[in-house]
Protein backbone atom coordinates (compact mmCIF):
# COMPACT_ATOMS: atom_id res chain seq x y z
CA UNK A 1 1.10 -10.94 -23.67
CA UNK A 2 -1.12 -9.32 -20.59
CA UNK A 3 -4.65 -9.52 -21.17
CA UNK A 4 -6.20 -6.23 -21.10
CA UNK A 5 -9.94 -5.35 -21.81
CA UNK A 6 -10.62 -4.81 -25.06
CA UNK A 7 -10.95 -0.78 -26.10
CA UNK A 8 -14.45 0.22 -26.04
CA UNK A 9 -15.64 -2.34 -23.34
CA UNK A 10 -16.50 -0.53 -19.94
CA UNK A 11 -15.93 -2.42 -16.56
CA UNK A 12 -19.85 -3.42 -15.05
CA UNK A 13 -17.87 -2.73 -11.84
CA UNK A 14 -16.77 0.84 -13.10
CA UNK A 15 -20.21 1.55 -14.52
CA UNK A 16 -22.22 0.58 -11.37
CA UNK A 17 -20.03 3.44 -9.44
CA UNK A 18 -20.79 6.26 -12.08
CA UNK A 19 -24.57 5.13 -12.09
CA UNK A 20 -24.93 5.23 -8.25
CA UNK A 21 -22.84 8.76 -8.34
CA UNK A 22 -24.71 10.38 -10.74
CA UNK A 23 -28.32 8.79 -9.03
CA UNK A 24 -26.49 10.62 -5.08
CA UNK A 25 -25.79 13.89 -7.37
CA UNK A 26 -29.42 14.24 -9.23
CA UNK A 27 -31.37 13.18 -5.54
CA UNK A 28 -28.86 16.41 -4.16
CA UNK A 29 -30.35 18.70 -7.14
CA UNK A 30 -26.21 19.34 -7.88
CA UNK A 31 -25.11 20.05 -11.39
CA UNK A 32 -21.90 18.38 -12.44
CA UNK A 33 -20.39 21.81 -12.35
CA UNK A 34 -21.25 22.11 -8.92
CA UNK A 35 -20.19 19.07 -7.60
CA UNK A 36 -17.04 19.73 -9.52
CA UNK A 37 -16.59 22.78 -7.02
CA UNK A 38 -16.78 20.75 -3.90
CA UNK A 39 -14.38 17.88 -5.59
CA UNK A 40 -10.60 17.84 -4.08
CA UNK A 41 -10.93 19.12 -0.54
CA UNK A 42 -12.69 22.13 -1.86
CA UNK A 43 -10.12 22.63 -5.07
CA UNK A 44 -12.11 21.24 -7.25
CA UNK A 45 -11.79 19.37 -10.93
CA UNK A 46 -13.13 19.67 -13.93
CA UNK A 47 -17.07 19.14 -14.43
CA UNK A 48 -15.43 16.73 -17.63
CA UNK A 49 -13.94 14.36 -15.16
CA UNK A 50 -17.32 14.46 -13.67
CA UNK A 51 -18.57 13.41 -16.23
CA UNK A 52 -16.14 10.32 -17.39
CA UNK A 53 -17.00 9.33 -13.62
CA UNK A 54 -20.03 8.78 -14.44
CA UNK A 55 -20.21 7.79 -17.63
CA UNK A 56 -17.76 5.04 -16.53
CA UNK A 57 -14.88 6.45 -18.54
CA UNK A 58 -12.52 7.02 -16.07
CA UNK A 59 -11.73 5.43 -12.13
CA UNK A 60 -11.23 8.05 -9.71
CA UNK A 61 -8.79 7.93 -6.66
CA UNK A 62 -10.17 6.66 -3.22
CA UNK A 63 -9.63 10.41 -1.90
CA UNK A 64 -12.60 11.58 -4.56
CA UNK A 65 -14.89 8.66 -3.43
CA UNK A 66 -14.77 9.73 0.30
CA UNK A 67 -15.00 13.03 -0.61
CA UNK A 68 -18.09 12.14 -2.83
CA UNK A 69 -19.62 9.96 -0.36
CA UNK A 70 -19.49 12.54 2.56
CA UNK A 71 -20.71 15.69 0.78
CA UNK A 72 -23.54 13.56 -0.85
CA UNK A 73 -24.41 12.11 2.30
CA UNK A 74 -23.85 8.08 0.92
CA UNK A 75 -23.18 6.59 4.28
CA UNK A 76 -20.02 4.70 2.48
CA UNK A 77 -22.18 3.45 -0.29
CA UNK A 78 -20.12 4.98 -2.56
CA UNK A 79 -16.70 3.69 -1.11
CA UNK A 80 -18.16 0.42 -0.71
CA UNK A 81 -18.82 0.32 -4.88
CA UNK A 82 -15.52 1.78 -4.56
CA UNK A 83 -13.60 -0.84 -2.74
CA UNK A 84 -15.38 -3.27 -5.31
CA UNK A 85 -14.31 -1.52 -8.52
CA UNK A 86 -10.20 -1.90 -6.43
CA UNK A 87 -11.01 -5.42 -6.21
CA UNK A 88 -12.54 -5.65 -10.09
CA UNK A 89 -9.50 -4.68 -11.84
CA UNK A 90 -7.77 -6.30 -14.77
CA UNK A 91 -3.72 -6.43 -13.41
CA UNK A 92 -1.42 -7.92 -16.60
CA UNK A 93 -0.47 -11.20 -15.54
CA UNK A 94 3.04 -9.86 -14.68
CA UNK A 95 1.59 -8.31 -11.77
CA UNK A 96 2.05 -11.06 -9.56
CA UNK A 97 5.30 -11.37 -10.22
CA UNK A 98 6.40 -9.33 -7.30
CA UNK A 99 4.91 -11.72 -4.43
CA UNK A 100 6.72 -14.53 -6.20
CA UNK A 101 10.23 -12.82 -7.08
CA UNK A 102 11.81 -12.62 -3.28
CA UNK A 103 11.22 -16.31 -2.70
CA UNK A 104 11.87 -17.54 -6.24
CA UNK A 105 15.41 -19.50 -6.64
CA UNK A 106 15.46 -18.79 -10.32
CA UNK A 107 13.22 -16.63 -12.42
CA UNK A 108 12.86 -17.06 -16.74
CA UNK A 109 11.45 -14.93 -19.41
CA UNK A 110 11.96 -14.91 -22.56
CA UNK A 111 12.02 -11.28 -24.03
CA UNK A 112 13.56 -11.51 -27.56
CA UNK A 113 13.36 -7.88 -28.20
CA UNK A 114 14.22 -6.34 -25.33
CA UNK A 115 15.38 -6.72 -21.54
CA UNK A 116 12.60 -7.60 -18.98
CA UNK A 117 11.10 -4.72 -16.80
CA UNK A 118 12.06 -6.26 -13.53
CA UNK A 119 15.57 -4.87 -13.44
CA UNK A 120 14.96 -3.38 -9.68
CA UNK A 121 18.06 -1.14 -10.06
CA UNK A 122 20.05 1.12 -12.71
CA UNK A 123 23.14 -1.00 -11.66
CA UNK A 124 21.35 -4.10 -12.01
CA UNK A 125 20.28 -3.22 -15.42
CA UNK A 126 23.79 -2.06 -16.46
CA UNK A 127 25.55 -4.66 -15.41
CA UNK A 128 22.69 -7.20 -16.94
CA UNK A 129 23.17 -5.14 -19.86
CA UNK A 130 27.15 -5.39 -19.95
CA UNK A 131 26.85 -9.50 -19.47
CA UNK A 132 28.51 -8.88 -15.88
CA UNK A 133 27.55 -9.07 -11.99
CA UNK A 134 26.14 -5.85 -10.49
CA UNK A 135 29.43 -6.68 -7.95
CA UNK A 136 31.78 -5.85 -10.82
């Protein structure tokens, strides 16, 4: 099985970010609901997602950090936390598999229950499926 965090448990990585967001937002005087407003090119999001941002709840895209960083005037502090919260994340061990599967003469799993997720294409998978080649 993949090893995943256990529920409840926050990344340090993920909670440094929020902390160091939330310290750039106070020193600006902003309110969540206005920082919110300048979020998304100027679209905005929800002062909730706000929030889990900084409460370490939720990751946000790379496009919200730069965004972040420029209108609270981090000088890439905040994409540097960032680019270390990228490099801090749990991947399944599965994840690897796809540096490993074009130069691999032979590849096993054993999936009793069902067919393994790297069937690249719906003929693959059909013709895995019917016993056959994907030539057939």
């Amino acid at each position: 099985m993949a090893p995943q965090r256990k529920r409840g448990t926050v990344s340090p990585t993920l909670l440094a970010f929020g902390r160091r967001f939330r310290r750039l937002r106070e020193a600006k005087g902003w309110t969540q609901e206005s920082v919110a407003r300048r979020a998304n090119g100027g679209m905005g999001v929800k002062p909730q997602y706000i929030g889990a941002v900084e409460n370490g709840r939720t990751r946000c895209m790379r496009e919200f950090a730069e965004t972040m960083d420029h209108a609270l005037d981090a000088n890439g502090e905040l994409l540097y936390l960032y680019d270390d919260l990228v490099k801090d994340a749990t991947f399944p061990t599965w994840f690897d598999w796809h540096t490993v599967e074009p130069e691999a003469c032979m590849l096993e799993s054993y999936q009793p229950l069902l067919v393994h997720g790297l069937l690249q294409t719906p003929a693959y998978a059909s013709a895995v499926l019917k016993g056959g080649s994907p030539s057939k």
